[in-house]
N, C-alpha and C. Protein backbone atom coordinates (compact mmCIF):
# COMPACT_ATOMS: atom_id res chain seq x y z
N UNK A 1 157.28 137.51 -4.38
CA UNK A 1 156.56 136.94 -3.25
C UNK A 1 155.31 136.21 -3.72
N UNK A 2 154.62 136.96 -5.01
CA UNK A 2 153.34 136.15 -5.32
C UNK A 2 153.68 134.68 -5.52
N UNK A 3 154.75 134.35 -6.18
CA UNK A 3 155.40 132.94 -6.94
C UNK A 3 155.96 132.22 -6.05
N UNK A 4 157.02 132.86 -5.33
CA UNK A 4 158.02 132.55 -4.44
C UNK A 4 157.76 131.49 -3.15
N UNK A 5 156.63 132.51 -1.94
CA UNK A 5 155.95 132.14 -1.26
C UNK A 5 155.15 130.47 -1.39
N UNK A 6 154.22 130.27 -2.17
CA UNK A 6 153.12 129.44 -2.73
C UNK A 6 154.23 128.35 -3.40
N UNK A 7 155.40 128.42 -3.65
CA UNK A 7 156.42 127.69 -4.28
C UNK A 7 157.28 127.00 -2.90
N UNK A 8 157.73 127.74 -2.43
CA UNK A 8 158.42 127.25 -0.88
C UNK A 8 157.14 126.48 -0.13
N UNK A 9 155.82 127.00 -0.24
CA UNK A 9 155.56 125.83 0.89
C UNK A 9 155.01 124.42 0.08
N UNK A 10 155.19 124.37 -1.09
CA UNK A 10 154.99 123.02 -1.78
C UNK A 10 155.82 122.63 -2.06
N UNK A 11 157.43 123.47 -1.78
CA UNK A 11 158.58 122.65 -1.27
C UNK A 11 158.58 121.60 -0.27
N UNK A 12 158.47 122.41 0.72
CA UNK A 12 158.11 121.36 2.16
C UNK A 12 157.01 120.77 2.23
N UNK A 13 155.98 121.04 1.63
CA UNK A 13 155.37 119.76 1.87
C UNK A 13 156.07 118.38 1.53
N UNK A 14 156.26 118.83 -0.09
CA UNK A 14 157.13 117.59 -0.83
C UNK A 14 158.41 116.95 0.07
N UNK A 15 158.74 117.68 0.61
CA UNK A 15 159.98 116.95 1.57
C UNK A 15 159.39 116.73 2.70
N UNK A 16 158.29 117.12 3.40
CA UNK A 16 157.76 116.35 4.18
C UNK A 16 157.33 114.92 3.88
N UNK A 17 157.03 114.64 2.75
CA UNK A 17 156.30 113.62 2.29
C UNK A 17 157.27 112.62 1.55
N UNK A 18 158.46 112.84 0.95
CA UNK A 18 159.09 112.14 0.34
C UNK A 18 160.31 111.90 1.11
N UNK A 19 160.57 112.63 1.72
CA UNK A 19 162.14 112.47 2.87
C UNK A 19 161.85 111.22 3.68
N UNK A 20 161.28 110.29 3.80
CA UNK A 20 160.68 109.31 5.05
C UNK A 20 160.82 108.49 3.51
N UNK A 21 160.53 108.34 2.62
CA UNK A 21 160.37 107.28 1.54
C UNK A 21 161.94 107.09 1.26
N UNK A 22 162.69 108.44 0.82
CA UNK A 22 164.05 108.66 0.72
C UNK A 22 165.17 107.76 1.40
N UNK A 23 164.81 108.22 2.52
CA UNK A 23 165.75 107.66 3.59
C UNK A 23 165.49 106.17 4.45
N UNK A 24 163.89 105.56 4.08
CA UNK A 24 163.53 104.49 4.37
C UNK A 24 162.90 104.52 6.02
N UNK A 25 162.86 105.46 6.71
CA UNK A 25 162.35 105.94 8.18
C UNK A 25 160.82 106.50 7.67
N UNK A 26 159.96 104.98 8.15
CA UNK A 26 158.74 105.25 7.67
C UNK A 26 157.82 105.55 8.96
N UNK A 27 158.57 105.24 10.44
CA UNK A 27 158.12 104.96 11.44
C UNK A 27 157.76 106.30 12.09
N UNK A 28 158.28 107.54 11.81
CA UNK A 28 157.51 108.65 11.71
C UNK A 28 156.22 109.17 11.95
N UNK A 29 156.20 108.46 10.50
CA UNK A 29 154.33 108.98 9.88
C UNK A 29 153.36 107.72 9.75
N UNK A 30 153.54 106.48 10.14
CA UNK A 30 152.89 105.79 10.36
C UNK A 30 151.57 105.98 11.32
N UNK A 31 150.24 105.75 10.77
CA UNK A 31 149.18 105.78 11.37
C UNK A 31 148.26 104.63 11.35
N UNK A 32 148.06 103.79 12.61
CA UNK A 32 147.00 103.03 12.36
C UNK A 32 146.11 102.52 13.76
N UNK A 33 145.23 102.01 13.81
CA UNK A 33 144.34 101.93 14.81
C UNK A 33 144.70 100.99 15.64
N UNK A 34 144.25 101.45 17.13
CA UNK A 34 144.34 100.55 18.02
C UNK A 34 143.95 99.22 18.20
N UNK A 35 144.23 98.41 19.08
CA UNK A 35 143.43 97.07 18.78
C UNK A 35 142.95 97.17 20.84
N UNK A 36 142.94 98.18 20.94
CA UNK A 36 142.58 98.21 22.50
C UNK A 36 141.38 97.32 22.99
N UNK A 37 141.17 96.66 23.93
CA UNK A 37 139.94 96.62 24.47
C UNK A 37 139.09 97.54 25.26
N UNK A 38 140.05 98.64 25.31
CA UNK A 38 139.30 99.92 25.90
C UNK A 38 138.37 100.38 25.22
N UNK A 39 138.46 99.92 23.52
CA UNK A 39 137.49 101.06 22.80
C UNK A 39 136.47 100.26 22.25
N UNK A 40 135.52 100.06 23.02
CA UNK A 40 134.06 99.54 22.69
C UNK A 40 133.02 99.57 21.89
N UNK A 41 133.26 101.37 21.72
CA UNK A 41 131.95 102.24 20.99
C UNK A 41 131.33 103.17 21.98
N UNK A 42 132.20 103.25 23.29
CA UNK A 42 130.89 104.24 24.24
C UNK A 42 131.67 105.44 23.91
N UNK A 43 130.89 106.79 24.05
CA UNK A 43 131.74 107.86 24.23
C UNK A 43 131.95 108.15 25.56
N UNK A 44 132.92 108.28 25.72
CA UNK A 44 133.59 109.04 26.85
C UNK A 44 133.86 110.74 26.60
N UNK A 45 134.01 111.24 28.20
CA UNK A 45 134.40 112.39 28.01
C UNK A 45 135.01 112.67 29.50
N UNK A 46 136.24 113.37 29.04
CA UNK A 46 137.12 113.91 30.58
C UNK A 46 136.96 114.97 30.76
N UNK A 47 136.29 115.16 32.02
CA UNK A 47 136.29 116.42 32.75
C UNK A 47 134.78 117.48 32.55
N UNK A 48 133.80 116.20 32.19
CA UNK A 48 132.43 116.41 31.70
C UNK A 48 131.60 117.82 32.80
N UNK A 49 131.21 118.33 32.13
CA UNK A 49 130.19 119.41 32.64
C UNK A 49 128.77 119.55 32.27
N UNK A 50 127.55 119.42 33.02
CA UNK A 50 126.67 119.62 32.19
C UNK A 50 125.76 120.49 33.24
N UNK A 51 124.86 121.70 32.74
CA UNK A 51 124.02 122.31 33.60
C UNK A 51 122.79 122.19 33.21
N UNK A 52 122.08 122.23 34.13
CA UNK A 52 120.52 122.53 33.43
C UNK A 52 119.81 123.21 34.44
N UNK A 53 118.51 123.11 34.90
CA UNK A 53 117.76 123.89 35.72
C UNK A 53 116.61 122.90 36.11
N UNK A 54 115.94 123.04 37.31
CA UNK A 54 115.34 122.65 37.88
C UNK A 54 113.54 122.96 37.67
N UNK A 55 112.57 121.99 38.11
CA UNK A 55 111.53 122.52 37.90
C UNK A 55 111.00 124.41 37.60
N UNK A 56 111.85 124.70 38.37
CA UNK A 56 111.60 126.03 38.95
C UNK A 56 112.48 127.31 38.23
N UNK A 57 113.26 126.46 37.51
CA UNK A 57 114.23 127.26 36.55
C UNK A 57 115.23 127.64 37.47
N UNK A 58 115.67 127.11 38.59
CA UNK A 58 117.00 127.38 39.45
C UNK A 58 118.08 126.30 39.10
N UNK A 59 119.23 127.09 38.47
CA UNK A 59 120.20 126.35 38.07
C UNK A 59 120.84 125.14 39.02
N UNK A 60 121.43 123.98 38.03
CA UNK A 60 122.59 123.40 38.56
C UNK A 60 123.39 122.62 37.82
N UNK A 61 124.10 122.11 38.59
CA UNK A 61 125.83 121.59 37.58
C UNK A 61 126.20 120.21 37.83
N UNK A 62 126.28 119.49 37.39
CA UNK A 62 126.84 118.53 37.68
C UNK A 62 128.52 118.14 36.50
N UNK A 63 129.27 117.88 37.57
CA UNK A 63 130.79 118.32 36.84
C UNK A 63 130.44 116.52 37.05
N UNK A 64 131.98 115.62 36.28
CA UNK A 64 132.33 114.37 36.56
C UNK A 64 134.00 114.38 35.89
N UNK A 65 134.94 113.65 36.38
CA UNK A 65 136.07 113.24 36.27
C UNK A 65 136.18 112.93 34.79
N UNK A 66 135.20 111.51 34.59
CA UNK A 66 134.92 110.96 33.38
C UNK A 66 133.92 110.64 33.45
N UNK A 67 133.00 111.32 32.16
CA UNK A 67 131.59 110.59 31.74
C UNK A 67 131.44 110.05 30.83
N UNK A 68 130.63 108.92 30.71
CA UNK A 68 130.60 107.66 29.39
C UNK A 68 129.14 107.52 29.04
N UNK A 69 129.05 107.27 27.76
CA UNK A 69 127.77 106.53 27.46
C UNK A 69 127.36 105.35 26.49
N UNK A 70 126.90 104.59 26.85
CA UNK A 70 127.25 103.13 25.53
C UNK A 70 127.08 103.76 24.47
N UNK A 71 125.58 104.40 24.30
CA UNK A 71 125.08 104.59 23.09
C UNK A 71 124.90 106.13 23.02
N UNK A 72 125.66 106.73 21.76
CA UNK A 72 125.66 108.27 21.29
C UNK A 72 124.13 109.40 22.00
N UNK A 73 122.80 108.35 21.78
CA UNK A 73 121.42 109.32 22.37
C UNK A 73 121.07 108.71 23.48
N UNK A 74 121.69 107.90 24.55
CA UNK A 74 121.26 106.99 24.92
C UNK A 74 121.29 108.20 26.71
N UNK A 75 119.63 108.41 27.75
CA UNK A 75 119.50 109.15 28.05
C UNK A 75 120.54 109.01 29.67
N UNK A 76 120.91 108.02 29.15
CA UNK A 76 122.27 107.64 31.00
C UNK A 76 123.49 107.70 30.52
N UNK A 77 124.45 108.84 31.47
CA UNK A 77 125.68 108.95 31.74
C UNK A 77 125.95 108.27 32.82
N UNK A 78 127.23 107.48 32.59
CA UNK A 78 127.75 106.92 33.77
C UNK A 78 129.02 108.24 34.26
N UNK A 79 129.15 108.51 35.52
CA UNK A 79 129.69 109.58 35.66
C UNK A 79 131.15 108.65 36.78
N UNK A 80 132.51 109.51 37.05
CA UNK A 80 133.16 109.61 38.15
C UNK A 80 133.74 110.10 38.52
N UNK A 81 133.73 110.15 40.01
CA UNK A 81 134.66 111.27 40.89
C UNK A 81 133.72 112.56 40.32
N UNK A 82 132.59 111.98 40.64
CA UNK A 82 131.37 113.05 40.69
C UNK A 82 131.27 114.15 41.69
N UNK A 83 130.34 115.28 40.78
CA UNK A 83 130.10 116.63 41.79
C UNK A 83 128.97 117.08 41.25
N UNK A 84 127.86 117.76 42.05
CA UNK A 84 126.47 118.61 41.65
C UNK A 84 126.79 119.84 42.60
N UNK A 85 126.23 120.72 42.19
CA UNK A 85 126.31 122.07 43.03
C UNK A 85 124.67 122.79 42.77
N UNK A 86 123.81 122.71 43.26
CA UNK A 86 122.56 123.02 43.18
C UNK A 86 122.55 124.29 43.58
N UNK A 87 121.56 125.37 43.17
CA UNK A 87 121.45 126.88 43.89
C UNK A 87 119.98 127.04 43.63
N UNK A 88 119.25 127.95 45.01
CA UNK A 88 118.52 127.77 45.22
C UNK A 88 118.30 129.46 45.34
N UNK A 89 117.02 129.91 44.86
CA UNK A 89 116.93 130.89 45.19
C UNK A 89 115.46 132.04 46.05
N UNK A 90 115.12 130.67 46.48
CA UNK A 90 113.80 131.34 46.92
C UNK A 90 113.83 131.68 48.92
N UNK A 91 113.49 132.79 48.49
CA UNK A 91 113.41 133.76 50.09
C UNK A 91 115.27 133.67 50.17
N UNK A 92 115.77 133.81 49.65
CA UNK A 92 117.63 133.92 49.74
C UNK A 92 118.05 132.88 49.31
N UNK A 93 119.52 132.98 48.57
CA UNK A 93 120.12 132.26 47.73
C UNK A 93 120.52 131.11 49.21
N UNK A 94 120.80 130.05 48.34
CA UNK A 94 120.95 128.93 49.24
C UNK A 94 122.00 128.27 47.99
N UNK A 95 122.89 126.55 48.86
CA UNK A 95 123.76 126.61 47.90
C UNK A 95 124.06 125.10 48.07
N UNK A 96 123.95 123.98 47.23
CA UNK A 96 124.02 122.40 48.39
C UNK A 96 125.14 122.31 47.39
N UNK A 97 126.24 120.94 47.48
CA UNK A 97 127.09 120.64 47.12
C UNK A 97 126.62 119.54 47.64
N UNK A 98 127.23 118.35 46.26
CA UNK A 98 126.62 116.69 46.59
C UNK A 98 127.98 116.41 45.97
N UNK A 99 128.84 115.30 46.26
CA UNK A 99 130.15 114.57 45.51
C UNK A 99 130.07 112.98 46.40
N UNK A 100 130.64 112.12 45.09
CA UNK A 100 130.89 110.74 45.42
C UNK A 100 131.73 110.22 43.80
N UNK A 101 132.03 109.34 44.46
CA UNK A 101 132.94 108.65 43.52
C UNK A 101 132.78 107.96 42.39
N UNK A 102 131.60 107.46 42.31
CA UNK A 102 130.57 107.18 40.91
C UNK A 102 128.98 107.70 40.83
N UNK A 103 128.37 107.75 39.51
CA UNK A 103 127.04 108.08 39.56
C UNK A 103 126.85 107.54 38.39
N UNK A 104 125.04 107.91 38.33
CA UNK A 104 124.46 107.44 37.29
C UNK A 104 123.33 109.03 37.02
N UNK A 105 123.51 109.66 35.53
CA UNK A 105 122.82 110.84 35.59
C UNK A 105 121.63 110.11 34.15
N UNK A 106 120.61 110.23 35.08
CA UNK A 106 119.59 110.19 33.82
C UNK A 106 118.78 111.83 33.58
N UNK A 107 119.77 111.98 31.79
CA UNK A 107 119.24 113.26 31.47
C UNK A 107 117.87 113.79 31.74
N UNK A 108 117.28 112.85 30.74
CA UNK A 108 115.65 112.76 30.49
C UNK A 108 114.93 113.06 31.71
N UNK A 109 115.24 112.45 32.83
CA UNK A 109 114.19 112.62 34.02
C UNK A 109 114.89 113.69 34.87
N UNK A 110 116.29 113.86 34.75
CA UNK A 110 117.06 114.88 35.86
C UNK A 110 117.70 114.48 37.47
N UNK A 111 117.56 113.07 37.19
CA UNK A 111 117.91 112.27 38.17
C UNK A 111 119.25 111.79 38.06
N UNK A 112 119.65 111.88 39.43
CA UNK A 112 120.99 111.65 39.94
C UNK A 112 121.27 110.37 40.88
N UNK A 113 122.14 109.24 40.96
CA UNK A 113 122.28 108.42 41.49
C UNK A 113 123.67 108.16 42.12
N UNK A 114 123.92 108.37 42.95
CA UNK A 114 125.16 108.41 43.42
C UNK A 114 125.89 107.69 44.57
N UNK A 115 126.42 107.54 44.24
CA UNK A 115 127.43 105.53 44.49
C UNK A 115 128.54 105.95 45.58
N UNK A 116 128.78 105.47 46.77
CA UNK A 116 130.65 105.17 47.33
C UNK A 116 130.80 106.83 47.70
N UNK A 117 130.42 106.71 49.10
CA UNK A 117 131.23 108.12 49.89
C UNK A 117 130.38 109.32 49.31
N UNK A 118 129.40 109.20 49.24
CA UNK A 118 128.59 110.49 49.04
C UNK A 118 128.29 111.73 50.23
N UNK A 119 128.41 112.36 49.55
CA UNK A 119 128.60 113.63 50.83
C UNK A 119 127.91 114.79 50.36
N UNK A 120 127.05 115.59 50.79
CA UNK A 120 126.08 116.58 50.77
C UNK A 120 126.16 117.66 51.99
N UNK A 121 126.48 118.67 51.17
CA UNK A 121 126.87 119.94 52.18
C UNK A 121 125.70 121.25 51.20
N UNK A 122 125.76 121.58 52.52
CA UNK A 122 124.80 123.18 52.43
C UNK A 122 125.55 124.13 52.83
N UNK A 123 125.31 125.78 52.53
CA UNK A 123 126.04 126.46 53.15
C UNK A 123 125.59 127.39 54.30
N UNK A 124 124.29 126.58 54.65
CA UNK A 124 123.71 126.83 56.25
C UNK A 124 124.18 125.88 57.12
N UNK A 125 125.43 125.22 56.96
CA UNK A 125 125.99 124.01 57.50
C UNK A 125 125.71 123.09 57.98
N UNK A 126 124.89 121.84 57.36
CA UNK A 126 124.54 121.08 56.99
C UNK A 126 125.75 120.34 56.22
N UNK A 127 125.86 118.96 57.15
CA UNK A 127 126.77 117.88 56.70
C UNK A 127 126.62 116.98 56.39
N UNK A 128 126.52 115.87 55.34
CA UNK A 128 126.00 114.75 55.39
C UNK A 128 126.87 113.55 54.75
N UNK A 129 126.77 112.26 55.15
CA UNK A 129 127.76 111.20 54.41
C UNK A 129 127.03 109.84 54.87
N UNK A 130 127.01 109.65 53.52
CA UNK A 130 126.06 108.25 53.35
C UNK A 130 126.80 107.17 52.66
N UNK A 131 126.63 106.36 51.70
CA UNK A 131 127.11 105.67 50.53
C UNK A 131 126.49 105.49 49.12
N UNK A 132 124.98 105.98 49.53
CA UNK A 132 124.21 106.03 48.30
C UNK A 132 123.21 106.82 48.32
N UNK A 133 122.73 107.22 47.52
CA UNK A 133 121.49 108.81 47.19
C UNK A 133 120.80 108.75 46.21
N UNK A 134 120.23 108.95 46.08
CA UNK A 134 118.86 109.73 44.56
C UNK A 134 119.06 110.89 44.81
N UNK A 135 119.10 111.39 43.93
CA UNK A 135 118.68 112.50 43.99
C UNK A 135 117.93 112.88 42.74
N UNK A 136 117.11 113.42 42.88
CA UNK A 136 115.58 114.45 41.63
C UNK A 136 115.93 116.06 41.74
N UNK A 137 116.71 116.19 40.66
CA UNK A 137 117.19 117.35 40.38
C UNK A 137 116.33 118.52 40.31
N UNK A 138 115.26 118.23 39.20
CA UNK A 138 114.18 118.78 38.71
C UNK A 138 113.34 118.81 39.67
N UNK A 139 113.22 117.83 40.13
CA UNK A 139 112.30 118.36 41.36
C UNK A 139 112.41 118.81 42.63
N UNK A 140 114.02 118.50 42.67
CA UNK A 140 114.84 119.32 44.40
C UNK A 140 114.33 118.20 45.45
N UNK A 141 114.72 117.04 45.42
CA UNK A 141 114.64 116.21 46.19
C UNK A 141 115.93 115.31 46.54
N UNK A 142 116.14 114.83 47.54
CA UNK A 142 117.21 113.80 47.93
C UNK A 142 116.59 112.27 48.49
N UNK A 143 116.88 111.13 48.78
CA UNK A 143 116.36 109.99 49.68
C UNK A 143 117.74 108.95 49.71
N UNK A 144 118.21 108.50 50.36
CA UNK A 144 118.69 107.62 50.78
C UNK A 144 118.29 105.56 51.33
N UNK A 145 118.46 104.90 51.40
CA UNK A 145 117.69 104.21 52.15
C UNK A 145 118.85 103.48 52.29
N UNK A 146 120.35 103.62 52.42
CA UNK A 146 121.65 103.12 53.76
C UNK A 146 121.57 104.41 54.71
N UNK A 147 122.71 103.93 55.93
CA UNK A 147 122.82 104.68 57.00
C UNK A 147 123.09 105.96 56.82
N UNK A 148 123.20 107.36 57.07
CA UNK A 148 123.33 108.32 57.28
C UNK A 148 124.04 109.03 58.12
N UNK A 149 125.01 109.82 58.06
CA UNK A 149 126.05 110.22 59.26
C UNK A 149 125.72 111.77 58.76
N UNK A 150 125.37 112.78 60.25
CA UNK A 150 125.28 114.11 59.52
C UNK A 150 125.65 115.19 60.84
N UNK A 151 125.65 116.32 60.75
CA UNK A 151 126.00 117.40 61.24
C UNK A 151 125.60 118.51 60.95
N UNK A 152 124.90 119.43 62.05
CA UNK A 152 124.60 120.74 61.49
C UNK A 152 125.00 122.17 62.29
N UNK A 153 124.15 123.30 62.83
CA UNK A 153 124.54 124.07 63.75
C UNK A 153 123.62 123.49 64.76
N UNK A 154 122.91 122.37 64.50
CA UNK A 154 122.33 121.82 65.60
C UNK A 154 122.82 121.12 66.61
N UNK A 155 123.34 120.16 66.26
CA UNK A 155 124.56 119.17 66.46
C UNK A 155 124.77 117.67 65.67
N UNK A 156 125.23 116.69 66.19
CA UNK A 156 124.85 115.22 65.00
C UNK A 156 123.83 114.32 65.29
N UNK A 157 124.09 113.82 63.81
CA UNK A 157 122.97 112.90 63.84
C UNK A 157 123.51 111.94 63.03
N UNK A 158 122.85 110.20 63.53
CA UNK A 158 123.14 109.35 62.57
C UNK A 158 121.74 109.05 62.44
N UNK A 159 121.44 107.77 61.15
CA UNK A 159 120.08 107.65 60.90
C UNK A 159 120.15 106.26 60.30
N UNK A 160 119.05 105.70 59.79
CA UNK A 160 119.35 104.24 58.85
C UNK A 160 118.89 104.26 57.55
N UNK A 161 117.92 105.52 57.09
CA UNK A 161 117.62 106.45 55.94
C UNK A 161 117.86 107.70 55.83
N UNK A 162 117.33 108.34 54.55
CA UNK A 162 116.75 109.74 54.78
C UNK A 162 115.98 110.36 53.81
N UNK A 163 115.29 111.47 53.62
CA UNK A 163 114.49 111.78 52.81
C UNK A 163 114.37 113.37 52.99
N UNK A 164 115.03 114.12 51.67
CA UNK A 164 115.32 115.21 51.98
C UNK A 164 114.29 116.03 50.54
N UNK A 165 113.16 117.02 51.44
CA UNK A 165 112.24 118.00 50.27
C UNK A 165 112.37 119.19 50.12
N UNK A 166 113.59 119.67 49.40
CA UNK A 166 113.96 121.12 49.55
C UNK A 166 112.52 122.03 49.01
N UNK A 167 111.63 121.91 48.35
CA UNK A 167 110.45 122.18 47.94
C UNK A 167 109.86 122.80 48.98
N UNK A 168 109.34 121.43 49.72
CA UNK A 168 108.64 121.82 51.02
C UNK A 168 109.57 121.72 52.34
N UNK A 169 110.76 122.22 52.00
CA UNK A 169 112.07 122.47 53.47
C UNK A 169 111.41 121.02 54.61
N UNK A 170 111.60 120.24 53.83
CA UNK A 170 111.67 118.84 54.89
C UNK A 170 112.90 118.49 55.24
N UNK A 171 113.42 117.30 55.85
CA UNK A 171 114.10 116.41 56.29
C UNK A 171 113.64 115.55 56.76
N UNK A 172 113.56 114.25 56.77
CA UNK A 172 112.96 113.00 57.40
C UNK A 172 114.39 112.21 57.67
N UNK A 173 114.32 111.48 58.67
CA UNK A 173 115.62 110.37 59.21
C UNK A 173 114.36 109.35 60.00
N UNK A 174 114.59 108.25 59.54
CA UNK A 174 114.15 107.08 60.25
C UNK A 174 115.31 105.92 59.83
N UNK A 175 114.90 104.83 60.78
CA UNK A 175 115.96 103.36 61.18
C UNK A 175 116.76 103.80 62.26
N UNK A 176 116.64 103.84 63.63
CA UNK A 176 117.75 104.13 64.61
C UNK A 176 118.01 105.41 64.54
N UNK A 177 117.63 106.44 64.55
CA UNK A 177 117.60 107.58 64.20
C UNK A 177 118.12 108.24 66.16
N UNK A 178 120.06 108.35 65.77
CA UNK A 178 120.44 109.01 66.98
C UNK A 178 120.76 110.69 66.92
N UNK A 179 120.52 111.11 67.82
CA UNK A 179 120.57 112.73 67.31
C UNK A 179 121.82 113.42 69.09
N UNK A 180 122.50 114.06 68.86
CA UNK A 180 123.04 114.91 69.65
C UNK A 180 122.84 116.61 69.81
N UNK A 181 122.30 117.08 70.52
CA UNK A 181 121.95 118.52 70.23
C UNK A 181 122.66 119.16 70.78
N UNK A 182 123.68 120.08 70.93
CA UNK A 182 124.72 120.93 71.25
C UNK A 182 123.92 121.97 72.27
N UNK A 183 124.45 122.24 73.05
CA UNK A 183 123.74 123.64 73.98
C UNK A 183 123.96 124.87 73.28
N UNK A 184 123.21 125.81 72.92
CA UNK A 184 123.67 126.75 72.61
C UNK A 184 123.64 126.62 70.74
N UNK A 185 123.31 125.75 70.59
CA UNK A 185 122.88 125.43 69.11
C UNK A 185 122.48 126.19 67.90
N UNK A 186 122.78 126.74 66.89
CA UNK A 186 122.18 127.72 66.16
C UNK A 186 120.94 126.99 65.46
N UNK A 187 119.85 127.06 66.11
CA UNK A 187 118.65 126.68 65.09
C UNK A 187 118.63 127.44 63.50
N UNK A 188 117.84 126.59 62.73
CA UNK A 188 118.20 127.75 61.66
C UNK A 188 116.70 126.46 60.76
N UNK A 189 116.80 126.95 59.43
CA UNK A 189 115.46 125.93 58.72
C UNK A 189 116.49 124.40 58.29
């Protein structure tokens, strides 16, 4: 077995390697590079995850479909078929969910930019759908400045901005700012 072993597999290698020369079937083991125009130099990555934490050291996530970046240190991901899940934990856990179909994540500052069907949910039910957002991770902020379509245990609301300070538990809506209030409404913060 000491001889035997160490002898058989430099058998097969050798016939791995010479059987294709042998028989003239080189198409096998042929390796060579693409001539794609897909491959630029950015890195990509499928099914990107990245977490970090907020001023305050309260976690969050932002997942993406596919994330790219031209340049290897370069501090912007282009993200898609984006998702953030923020958690919040002061006076009780709290929980927002943000998704849209493209973004722009700048590491460095913790800022989020998010493109096409954006939607922001809480799990004090809070609904929201816009087309575009900021969001300041690090600092727990949202703003908008297109229209706004939203829903809560209050009832709906549309708007022509918005400006959201989880910090200091704001909400602001101005531009046409229509509101429906349900009877019987669950107020809540």
């Amino acid at each position: 077995m000491r001889y035997g072993l160490p002898l058989a597999a430099l058998l097969l290698l050798s016939l791995v390697v010479i059987w294709p020369l042998v028989t003239g079937r080189e198409e096998g083991f042929r390796i060579s590079f693409s001539d794609s125009p897909d491959l630029d130099g950015s890195l990509r990555m499928v099914n990107a995850r990245y977490l970090g934490a907020d001023d305050r050291d309260q976690p969050y996530t932002v997942t993406a479909a596919e994330a790219s970046q031209t340049e290897p240190n370069s501090p912007l991901v282009t993200l898609k078929e984006v998702s953030a899940d923020v958690f919040l934990e002061d006076g009780g856990a709290q929980w927002f969910a943000l998704s849209a179909r493209e973004g722009l994540y700048e590491r460095d500052q913790r800022f989020l930019d998010l493109i096409g069907d954006v939607s922001i949910f809480s799990d004090q039910g809070h609904e929201f759908h816009t087309e575009r957002a900021h969001v300041d991770l690090a600092g727990r902020t949202a703003d908008g400045d297109l229209p706004v379509q939203g829903q809560g245990p209050l009832g709906l609301l549309q708007a022509g901005n918005f400006h959201v300070d989880n910090g200091e538990e704001t909400m602001f809506f101005e531009g046409g700012v229509t509101m429906t209030i349900f009877p019987g409404g669950q107020g809540g913060k």
